[in-house]
C-alpha atoms as a PDB file:
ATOM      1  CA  UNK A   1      92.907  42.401 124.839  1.00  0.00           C
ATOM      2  CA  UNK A   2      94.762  45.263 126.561  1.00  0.00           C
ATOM      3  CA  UNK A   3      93.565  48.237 127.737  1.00  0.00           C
ATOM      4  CA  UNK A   4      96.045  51.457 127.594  1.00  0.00           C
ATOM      5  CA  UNK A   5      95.249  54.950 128.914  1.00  0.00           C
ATOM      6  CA  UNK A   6      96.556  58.155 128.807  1.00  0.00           C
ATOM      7  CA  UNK A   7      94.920  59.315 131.826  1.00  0.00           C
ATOM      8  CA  UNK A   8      98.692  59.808 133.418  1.00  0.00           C
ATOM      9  CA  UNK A   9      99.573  62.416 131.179  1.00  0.00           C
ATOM     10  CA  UNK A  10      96.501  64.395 130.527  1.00  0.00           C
ATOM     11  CA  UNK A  11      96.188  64.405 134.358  1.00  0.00           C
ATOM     12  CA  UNK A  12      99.449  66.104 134.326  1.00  0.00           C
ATOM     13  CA  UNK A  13      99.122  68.318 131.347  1.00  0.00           C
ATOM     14  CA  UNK A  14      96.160  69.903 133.387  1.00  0.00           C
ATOM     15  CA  UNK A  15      98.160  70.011 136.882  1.00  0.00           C
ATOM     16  CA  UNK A  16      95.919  67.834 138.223  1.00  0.00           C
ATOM     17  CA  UNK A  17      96.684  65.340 141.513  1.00  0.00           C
ATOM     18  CA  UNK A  18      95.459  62.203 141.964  1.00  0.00           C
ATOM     19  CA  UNK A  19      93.319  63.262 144.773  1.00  0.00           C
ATOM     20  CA  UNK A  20      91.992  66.487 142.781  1.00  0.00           C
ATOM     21  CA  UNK A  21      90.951  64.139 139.816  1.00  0.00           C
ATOM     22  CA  UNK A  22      89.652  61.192 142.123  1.00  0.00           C
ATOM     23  CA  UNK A  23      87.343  64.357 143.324  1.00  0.00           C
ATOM     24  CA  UNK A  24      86.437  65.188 140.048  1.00  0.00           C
ATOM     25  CA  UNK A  25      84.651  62.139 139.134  1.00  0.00           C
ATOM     26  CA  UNK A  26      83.838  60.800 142.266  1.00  0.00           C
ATOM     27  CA  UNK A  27      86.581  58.126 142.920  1.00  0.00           C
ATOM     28  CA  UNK A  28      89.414  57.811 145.297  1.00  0.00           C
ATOM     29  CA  UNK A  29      93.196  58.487 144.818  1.00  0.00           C
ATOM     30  CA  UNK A  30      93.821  54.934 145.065  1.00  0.00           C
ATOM     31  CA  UNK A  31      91.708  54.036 142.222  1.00  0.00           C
ATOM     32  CA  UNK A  32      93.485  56.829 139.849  1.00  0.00           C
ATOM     33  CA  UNK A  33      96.506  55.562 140.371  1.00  0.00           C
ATOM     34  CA  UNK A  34      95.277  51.858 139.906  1.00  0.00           C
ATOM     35  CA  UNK A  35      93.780  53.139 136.261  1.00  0.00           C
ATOM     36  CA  UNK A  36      97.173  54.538 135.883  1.00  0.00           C
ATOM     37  CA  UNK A  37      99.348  51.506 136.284  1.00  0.00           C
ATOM     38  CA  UNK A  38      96.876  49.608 134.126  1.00  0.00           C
ATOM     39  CA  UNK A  39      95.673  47.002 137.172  1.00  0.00           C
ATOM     40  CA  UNK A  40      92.288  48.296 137.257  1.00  0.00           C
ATOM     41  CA  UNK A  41      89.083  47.577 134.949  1.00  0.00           C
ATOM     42  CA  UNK A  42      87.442  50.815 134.073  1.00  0.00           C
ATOM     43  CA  UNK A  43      83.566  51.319 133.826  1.00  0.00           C
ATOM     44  CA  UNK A  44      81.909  52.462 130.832  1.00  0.00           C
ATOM     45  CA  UNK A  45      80.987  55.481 133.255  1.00  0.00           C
ATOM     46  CA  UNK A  46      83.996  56.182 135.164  1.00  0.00           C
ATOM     47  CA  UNK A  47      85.680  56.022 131.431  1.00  0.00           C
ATOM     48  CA  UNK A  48      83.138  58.599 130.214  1.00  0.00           C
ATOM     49  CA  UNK A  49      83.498  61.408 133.186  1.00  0.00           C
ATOM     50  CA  UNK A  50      87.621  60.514 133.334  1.00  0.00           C
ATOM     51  CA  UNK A  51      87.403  61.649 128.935  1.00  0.00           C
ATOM     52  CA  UNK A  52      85.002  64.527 130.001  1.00  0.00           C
ATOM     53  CA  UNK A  53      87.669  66.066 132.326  1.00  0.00           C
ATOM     54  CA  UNK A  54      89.965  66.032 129.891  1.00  0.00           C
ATOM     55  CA  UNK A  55      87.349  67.285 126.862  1.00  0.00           C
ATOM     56  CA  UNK A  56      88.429  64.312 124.831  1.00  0.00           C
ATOM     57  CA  UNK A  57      86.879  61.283 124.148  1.00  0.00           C
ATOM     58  CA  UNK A  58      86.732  57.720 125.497  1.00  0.00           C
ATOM     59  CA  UNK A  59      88.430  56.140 122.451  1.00  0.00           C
ATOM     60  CA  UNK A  60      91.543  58.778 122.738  1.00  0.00           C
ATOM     61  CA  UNK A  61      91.764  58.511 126.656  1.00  0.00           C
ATOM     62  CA  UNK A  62      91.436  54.555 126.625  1.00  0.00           C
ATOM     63  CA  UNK A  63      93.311  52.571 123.874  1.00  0.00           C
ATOM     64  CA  UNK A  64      92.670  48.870 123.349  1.00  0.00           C
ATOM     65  CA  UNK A  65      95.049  46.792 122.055  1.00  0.00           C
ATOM     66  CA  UNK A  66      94.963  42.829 120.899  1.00  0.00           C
ATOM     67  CA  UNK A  67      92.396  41.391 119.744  1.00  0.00           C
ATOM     68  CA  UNK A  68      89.874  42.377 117.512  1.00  0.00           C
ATOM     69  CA  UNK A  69      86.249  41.762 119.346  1.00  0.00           C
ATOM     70  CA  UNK A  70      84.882  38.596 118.204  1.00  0.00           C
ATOM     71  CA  UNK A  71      88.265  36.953 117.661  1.00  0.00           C
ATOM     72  CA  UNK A  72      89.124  33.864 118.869  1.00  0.00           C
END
């Protein structure tokens, strides 16, 4: 399963940095831009204060593609 976000563009629909969104939710730069370029797991809680930011929820922020859960 793949995990997509749109965390890129809502970040820069709102004129946010990084840095100035890392500070919103308690993270660092580094790990914005890791959730950005997809190499980073997200927690259920990060996930939840990144969607609050942006007033949208989890499942519109951070798309999962693949395989259905219990597939195998």
């Amino acid at each position: 399963m793949v995990m997509m976000n749109i965390v890129k563009d809502l970040r820069e629909e709102m004129g946010l940095s990084q840095k100035e969104l890392g500070n919103l939710v308690g993270v660092s730069r580094q790990t914005i831009n890791k959730i950005e370029v997809l190499n980073s797991n997200v927690s259920v809680k990060l996930a939840y204060r990144i969607s609050q930011v942006f007033g949208r929820t989890i499942e519109e922020v951070f798309i999962f593609k693949g395989e259905e859960p219990g597939a195998e």
